[in-house]
PDB file of N, CA and C in Angstrom:
ATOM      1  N   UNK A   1      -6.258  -2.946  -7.734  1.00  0.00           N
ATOM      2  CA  UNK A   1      -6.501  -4.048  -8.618  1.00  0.00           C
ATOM      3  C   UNK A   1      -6.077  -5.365  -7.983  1.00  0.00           C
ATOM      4  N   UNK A   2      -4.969  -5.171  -6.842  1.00  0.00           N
ATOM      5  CA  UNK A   2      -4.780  -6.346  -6.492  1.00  0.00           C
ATOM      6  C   UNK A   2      -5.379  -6.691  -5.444  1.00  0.00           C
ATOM      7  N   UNK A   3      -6.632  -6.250  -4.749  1.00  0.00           N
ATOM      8  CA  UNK A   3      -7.170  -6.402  -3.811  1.00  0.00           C
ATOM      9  C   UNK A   3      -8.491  -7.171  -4.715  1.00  0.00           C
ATOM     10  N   UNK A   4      -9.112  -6.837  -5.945  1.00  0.00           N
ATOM     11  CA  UNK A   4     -10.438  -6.951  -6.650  1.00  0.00           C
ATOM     12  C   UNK A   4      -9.329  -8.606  -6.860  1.00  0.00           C
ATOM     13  N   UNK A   5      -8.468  -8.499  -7.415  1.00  0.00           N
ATOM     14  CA  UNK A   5      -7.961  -9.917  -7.778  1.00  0.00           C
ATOM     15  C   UNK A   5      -7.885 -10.872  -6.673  1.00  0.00           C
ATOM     16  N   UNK A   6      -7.346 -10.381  -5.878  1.00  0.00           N
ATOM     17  CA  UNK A   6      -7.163 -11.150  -4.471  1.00  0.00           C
ATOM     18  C   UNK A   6      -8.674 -11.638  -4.110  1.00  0.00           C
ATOM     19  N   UNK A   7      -9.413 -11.393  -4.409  1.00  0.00           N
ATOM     20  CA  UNK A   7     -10.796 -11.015  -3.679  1.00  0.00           C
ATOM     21  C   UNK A   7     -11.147 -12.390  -4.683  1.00  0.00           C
ATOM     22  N   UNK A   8     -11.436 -11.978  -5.699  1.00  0.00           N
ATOM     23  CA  UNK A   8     -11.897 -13.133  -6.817  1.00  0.00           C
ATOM     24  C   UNK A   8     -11.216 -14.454  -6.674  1.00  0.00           C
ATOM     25  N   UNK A   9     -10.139 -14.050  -6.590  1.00  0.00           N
ATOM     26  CA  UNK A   9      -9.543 -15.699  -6.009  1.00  0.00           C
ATOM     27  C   UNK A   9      -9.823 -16.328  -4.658  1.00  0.00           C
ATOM     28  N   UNK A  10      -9.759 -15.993  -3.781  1.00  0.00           N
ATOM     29  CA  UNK A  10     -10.560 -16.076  -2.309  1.00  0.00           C
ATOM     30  C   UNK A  10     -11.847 -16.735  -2.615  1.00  0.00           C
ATOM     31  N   UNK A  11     -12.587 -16.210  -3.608  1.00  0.00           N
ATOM     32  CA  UNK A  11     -14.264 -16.688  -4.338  1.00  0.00           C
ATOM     33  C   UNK A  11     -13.772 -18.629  -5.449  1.00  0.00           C
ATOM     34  N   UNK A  12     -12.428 -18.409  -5.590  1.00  0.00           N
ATOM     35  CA  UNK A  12     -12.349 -19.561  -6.391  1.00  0.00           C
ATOM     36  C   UNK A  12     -12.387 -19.354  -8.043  1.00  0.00           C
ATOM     37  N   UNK A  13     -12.675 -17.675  -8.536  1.00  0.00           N
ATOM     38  CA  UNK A  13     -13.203 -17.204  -9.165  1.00  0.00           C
ATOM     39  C   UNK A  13     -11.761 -16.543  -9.874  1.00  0.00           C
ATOM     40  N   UNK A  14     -11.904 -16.023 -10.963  1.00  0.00           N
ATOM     41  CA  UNK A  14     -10.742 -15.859 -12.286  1.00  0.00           C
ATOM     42  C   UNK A  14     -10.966 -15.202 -13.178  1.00  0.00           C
ATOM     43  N   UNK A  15     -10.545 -14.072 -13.094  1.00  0.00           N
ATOM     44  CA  UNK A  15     -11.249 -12.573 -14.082  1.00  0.00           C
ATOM     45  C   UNK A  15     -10.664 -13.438 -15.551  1.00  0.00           C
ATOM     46  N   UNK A  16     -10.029 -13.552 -16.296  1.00  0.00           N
ATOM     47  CA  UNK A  16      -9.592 -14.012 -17.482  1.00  0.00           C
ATOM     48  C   UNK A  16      -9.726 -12.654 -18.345  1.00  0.00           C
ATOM     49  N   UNK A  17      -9.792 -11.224 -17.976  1.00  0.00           N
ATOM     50  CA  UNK A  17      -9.817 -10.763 -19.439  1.00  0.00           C
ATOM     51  C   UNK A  17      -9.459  -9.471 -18.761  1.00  0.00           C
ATOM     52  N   UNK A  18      -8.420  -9.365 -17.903  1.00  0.00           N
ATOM     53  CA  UNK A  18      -7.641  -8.351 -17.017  1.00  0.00           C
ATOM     54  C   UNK A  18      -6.581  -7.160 -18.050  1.00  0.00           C
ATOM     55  N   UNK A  19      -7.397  -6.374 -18.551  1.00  0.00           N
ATOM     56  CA  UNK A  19      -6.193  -5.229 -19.609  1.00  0.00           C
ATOM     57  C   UNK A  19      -7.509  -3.449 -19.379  1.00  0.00           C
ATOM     58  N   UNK A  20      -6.265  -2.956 -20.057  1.00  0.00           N
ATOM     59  CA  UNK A  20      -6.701  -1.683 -19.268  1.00  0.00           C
ATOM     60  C   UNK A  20      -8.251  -1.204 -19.718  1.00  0.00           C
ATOM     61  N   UNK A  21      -8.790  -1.535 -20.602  1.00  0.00           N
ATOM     62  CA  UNK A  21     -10.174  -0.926 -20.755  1.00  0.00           C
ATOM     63  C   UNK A  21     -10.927  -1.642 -20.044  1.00  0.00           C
ATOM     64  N   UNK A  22     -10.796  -2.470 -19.137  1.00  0.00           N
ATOM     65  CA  UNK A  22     -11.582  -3.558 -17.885  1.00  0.00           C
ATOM     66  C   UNK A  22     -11.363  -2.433 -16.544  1.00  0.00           C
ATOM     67  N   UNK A  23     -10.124  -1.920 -16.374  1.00  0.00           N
ATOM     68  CA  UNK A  23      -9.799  -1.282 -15.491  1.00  0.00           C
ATOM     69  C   UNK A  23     -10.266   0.439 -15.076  1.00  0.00           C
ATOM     70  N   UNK A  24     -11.606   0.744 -14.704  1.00  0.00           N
ATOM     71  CA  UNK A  24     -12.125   1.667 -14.537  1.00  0.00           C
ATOM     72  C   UNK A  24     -11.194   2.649 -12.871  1.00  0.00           C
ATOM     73  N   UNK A  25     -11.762   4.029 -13.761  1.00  0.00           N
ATOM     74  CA  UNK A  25     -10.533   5.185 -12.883  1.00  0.00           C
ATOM     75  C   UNK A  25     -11.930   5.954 -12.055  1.00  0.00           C
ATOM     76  N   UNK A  26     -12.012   5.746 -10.883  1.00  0.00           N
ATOM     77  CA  UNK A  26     -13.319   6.580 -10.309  1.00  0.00           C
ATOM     78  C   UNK A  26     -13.436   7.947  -9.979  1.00  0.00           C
ATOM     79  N   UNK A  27     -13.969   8.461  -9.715  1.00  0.00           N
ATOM     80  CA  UNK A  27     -13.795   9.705  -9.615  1.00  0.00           C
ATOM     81  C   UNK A  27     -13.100  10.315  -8.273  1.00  0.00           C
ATOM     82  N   UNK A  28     -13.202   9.784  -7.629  1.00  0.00           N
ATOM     83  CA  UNK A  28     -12.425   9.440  -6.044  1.00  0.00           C
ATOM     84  C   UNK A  28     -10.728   8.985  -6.217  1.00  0.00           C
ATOM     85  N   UNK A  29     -10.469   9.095  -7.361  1.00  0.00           N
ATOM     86  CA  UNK A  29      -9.194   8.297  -7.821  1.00  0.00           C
ATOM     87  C   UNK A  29      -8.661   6.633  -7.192  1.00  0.00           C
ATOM     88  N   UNK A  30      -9.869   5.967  -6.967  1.00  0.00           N
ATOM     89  CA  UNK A  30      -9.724   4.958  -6.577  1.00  0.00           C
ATOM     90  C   UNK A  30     -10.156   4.135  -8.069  1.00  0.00           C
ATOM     91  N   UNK A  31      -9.770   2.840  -7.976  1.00  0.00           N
ATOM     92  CA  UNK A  31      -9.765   1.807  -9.342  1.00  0.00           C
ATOM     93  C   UNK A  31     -10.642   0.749  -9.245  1.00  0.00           C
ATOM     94  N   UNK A  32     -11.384   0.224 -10.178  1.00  0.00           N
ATOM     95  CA  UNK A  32     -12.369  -0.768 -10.066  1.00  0.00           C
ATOM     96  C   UNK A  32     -12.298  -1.803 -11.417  1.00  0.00           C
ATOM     97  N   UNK A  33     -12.192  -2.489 -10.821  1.00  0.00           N
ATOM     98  CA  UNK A  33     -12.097  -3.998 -11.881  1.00  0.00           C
ATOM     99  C   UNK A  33     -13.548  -4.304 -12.861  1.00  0.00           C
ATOM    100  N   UNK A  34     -13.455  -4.232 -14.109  1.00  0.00           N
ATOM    101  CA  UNK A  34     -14.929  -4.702 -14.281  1.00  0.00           C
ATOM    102  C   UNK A  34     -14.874  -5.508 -15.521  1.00  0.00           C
ATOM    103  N   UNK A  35     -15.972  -5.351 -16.260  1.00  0.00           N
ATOM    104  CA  UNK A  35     -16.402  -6.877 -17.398  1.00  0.00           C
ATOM    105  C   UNK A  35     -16.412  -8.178 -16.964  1.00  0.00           C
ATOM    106  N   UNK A  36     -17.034  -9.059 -16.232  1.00  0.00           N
ATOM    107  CA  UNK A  36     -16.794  -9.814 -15.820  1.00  0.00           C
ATOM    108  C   UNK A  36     -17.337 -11.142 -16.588  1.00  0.00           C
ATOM    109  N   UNK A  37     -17.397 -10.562 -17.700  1.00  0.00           N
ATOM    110  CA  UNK A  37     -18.121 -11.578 -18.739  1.00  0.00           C
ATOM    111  C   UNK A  37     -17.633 -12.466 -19.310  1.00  0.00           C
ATOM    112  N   UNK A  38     -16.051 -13.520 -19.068  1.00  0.00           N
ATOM    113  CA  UNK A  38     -15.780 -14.062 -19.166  1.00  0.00           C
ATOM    114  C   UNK A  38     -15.364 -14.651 -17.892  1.00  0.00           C
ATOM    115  N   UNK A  39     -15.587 -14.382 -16.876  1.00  0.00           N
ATOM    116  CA  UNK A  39     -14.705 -14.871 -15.808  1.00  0.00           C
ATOM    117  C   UNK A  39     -15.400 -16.368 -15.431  1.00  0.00           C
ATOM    118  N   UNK A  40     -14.632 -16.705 -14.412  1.00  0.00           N
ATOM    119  CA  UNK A  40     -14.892 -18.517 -14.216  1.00  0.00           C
ATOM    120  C   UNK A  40     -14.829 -18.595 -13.198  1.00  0.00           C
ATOM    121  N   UNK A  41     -15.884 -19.426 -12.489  1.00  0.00           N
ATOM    122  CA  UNK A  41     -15.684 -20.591 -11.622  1.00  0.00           C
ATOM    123  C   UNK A  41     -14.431 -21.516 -11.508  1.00  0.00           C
ATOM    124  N   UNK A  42     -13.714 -21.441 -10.895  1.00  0.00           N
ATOM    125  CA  UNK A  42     -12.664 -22.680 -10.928  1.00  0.00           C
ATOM    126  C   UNK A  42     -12.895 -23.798 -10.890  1.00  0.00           C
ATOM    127  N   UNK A  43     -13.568 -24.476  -9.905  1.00  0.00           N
ATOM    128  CA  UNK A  43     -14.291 -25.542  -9.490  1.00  0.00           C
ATOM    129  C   UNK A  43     -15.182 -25.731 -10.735  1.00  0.00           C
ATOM    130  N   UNK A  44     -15.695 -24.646 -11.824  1.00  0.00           N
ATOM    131  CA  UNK A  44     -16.154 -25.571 -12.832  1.00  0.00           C
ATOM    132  C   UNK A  44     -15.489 -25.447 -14.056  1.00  0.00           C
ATOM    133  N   UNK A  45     -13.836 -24.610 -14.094  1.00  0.00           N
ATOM    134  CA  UNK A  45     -13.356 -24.757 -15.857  1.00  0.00           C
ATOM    135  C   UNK A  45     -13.218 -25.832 -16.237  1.00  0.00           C
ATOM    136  N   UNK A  46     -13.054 -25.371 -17.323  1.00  0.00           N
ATOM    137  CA  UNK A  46     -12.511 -26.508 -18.649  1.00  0.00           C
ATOM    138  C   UNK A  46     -11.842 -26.233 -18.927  1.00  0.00           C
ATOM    139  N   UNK A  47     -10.843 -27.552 -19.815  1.00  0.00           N
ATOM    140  CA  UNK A  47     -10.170 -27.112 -20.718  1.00  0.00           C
ATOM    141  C   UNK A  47     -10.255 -25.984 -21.783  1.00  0.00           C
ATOM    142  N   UNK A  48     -11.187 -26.213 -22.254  1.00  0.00           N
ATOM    143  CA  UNK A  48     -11.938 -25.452 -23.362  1.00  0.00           C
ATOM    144  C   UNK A  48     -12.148 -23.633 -23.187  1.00  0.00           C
ATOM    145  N   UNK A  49     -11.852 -23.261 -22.161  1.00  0.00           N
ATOM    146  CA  UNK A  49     -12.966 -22.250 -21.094  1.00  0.00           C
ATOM    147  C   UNK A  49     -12.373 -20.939 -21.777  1.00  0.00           C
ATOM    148  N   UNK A  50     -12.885 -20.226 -22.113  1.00  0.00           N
ATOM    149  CA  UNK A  50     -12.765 -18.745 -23.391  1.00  0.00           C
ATOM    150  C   UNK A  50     -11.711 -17.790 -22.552  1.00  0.00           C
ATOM    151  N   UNK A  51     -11.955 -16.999 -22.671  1.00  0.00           N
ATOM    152  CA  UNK A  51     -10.479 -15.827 -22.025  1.00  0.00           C
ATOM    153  C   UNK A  51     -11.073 -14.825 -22.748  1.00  0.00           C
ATOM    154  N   UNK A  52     -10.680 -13.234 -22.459  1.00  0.00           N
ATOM    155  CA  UNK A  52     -10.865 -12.232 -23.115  1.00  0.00           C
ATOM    156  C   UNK A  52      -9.560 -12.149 -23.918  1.00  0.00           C
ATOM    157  N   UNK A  53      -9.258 -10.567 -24.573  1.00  0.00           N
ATOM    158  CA  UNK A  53      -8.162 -10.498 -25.554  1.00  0.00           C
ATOM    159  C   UNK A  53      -7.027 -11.036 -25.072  1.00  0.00           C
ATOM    160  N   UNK A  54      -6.908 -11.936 -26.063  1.00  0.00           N
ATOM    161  CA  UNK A  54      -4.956 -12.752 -26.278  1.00  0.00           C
ATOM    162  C   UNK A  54      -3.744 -11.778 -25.427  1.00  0.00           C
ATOM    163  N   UNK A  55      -4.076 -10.865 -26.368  1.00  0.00           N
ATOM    164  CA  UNK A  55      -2.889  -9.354 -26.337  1.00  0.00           C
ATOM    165  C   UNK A  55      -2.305  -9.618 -24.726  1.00  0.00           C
ATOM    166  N   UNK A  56      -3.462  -9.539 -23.960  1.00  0.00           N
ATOM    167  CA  UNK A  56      -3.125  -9.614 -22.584  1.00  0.00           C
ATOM    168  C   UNK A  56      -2.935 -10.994 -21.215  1.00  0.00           C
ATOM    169  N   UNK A  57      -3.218 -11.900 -22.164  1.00  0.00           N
ATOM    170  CA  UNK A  57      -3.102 -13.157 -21.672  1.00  0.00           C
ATOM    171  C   UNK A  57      -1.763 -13.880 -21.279  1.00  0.00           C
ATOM    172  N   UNK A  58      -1.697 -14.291 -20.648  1.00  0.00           N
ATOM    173  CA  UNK A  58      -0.578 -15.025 -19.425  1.00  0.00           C
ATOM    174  C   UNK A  58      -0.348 -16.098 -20.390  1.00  0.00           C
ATOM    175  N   UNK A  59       1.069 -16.866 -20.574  1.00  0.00           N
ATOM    176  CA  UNK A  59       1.083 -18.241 -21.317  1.00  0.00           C
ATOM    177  C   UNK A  59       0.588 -19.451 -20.748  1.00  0.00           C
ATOM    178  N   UNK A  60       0.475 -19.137 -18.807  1.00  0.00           N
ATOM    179  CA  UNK A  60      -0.069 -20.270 -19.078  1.00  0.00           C
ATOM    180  C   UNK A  60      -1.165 -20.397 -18.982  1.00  0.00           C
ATOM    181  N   UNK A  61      -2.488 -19.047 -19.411  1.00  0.00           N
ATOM    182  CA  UNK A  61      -3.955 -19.308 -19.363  1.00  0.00           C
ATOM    183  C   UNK A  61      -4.251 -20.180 -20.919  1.00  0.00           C
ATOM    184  N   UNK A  62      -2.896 -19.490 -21.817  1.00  0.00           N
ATOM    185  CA  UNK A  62      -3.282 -20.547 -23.121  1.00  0.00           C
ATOM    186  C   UNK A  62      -2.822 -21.426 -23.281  1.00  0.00           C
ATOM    187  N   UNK A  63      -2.381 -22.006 -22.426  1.00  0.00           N
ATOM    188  CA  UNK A  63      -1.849 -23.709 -21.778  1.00  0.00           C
ATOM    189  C   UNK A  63      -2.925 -24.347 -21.182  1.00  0.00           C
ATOM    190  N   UNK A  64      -4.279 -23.956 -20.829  1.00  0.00           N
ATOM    191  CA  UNK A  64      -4.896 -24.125 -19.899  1.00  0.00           C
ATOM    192  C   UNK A  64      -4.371 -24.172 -18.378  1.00  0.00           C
ATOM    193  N   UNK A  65      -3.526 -23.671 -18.001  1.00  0.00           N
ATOM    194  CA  UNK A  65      -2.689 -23.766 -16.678  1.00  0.00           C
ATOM    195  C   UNK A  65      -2.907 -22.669 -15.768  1.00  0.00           C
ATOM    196  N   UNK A  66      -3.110 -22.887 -14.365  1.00  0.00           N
ATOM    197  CA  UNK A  66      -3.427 -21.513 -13.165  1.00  0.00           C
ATOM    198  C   UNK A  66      -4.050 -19.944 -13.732  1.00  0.00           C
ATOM    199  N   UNK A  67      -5.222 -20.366 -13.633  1.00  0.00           N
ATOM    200  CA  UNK A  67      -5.726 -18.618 -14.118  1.00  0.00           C
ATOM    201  C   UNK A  67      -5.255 -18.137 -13.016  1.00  0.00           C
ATOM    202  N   UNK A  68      -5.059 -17.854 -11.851  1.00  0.00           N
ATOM    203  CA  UNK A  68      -4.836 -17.027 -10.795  1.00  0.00           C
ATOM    204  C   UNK A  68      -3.811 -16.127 -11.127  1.00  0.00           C
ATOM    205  N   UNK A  69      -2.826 -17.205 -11.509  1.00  0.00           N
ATOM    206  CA  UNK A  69      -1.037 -16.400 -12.077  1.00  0.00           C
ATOM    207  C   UNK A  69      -1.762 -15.662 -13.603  1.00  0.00           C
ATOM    208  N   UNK A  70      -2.327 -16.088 -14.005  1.00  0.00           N
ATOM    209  CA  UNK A  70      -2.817 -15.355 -15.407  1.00  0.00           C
ATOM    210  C   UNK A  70      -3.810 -13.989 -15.423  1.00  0.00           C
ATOM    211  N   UNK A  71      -4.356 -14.088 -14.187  1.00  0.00           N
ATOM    212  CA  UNK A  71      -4.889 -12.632 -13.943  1.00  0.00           C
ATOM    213  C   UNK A  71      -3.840 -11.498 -13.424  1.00  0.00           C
ATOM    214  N   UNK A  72      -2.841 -11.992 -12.855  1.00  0.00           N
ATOM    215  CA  UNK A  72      -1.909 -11.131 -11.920  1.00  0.00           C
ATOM    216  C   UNK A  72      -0.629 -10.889 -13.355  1.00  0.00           C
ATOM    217  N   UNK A  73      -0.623 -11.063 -14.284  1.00  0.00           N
ATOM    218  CA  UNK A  73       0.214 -11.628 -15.754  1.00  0.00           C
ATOM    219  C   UNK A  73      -0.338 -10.485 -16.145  1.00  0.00           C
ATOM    220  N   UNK A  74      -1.799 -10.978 -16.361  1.00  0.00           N
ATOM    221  CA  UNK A  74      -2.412  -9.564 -17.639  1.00  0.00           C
ATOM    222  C   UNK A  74      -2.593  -8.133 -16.598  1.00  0.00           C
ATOM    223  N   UNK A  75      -3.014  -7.974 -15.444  1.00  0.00           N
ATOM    224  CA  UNK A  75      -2.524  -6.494 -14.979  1.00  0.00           C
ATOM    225  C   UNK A  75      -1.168  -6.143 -14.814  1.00  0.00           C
ATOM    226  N   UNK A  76       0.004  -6.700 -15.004  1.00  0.00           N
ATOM    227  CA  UNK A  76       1.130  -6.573 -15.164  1.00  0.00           C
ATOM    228  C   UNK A  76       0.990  -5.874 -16.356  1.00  0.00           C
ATOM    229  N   UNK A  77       0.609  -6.964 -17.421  1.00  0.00           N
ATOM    230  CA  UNK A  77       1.213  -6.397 -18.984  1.00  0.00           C
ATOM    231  C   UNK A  77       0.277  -5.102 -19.328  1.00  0.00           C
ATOM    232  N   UNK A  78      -1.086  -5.135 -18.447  1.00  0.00           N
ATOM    233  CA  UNK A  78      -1.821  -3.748 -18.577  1.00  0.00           C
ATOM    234  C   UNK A  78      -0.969  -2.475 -17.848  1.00  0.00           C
ATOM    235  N   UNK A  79      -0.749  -2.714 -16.770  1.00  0.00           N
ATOM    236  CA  UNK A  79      -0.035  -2.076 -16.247  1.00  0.00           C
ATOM    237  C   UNK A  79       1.257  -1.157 -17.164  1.00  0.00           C
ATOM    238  N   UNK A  80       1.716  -2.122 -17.843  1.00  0.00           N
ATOM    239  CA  UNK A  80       3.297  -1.865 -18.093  1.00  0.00           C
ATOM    240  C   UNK A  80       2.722  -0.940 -19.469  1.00  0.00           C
ATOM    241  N   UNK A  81       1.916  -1.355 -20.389  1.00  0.00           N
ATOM    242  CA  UNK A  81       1.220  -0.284 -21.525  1.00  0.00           C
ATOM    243  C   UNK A  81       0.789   0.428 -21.010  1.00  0.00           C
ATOM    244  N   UNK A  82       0.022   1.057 -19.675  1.00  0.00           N
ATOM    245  CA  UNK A  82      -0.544   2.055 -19.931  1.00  0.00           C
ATOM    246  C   UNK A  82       0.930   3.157 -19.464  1.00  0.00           C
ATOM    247  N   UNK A  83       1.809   2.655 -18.926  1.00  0.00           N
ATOM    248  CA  UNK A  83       2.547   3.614 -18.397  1.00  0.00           C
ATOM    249  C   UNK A  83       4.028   4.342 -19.196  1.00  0.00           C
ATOM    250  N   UNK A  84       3.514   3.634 -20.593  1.00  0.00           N
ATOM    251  CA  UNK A  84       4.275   3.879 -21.863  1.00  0.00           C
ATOM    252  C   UNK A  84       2.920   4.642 -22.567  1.00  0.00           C
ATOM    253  N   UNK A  85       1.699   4.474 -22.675  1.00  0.00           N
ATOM    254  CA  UNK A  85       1.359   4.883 -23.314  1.00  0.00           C
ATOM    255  C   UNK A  85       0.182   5.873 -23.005  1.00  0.00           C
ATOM    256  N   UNK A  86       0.269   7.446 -23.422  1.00  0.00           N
ATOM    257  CA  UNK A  86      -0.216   8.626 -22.633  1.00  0.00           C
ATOM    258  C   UNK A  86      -1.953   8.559 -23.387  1.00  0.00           C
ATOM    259  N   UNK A  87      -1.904   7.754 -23.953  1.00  0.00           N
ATOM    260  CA  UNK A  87      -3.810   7.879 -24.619  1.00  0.00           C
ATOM    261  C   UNK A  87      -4.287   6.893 -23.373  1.00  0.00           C
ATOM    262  N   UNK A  88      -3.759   6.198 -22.869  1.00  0.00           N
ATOM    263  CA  UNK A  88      -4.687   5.297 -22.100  1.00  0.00           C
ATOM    264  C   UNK A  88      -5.754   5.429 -21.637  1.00  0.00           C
ATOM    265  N   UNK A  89      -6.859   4.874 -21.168  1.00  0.00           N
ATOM    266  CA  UNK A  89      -7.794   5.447 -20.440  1.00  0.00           C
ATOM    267  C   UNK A  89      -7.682   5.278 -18.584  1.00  0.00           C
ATOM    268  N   UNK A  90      -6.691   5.002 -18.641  1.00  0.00           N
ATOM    269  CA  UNK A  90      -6.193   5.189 -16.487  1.00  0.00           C
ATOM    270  C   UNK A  90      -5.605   6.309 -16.728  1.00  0.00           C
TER     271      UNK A  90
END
């Protein structure tokens, strides 16, 4: 996950909606980042610019402040639920 993140930022680019049902388990036991249906251009946000679920959001993506730190925030806090919680889908 931190390579798909790394990668998107390198692009200028900002998943915004990083929690575990985004986070696909392959059959290879390798991991793949997906939904990318909110993500952004940097070079063109806004203030204004949507995010996926709250639940998993960084404080300062709802500050409008560094999505970069706010993608690496919400696979943290995905991270840290799925490994408390045995229904997950990882």
């Amino acid at each position: 996950m931190l390579q798909a993140l790394s990668h998107l930022s390198s692009l200028n680019y900002a998943h915004l909606d990083v929690k575990p049902a985004n986070i696909l388990r392959c059959e290879n036991g390798t991991y793949k980042l997906a939904d990318f249906s909110v993500a952004v251009n940097l070079h063109m946000i806004k203030e204004s610019a949507e995010f996926g679920d709250g639940r998993f959001a960084a404080p300062e993506l709802l500050n409008n402040q560094d999505p970069f730190n706010a993608d690496i925030f919400s696979l943290g806090i995905s991270l840290s639920q799925v490994s408390v919680n045995a229904d997950s889908p990882l």
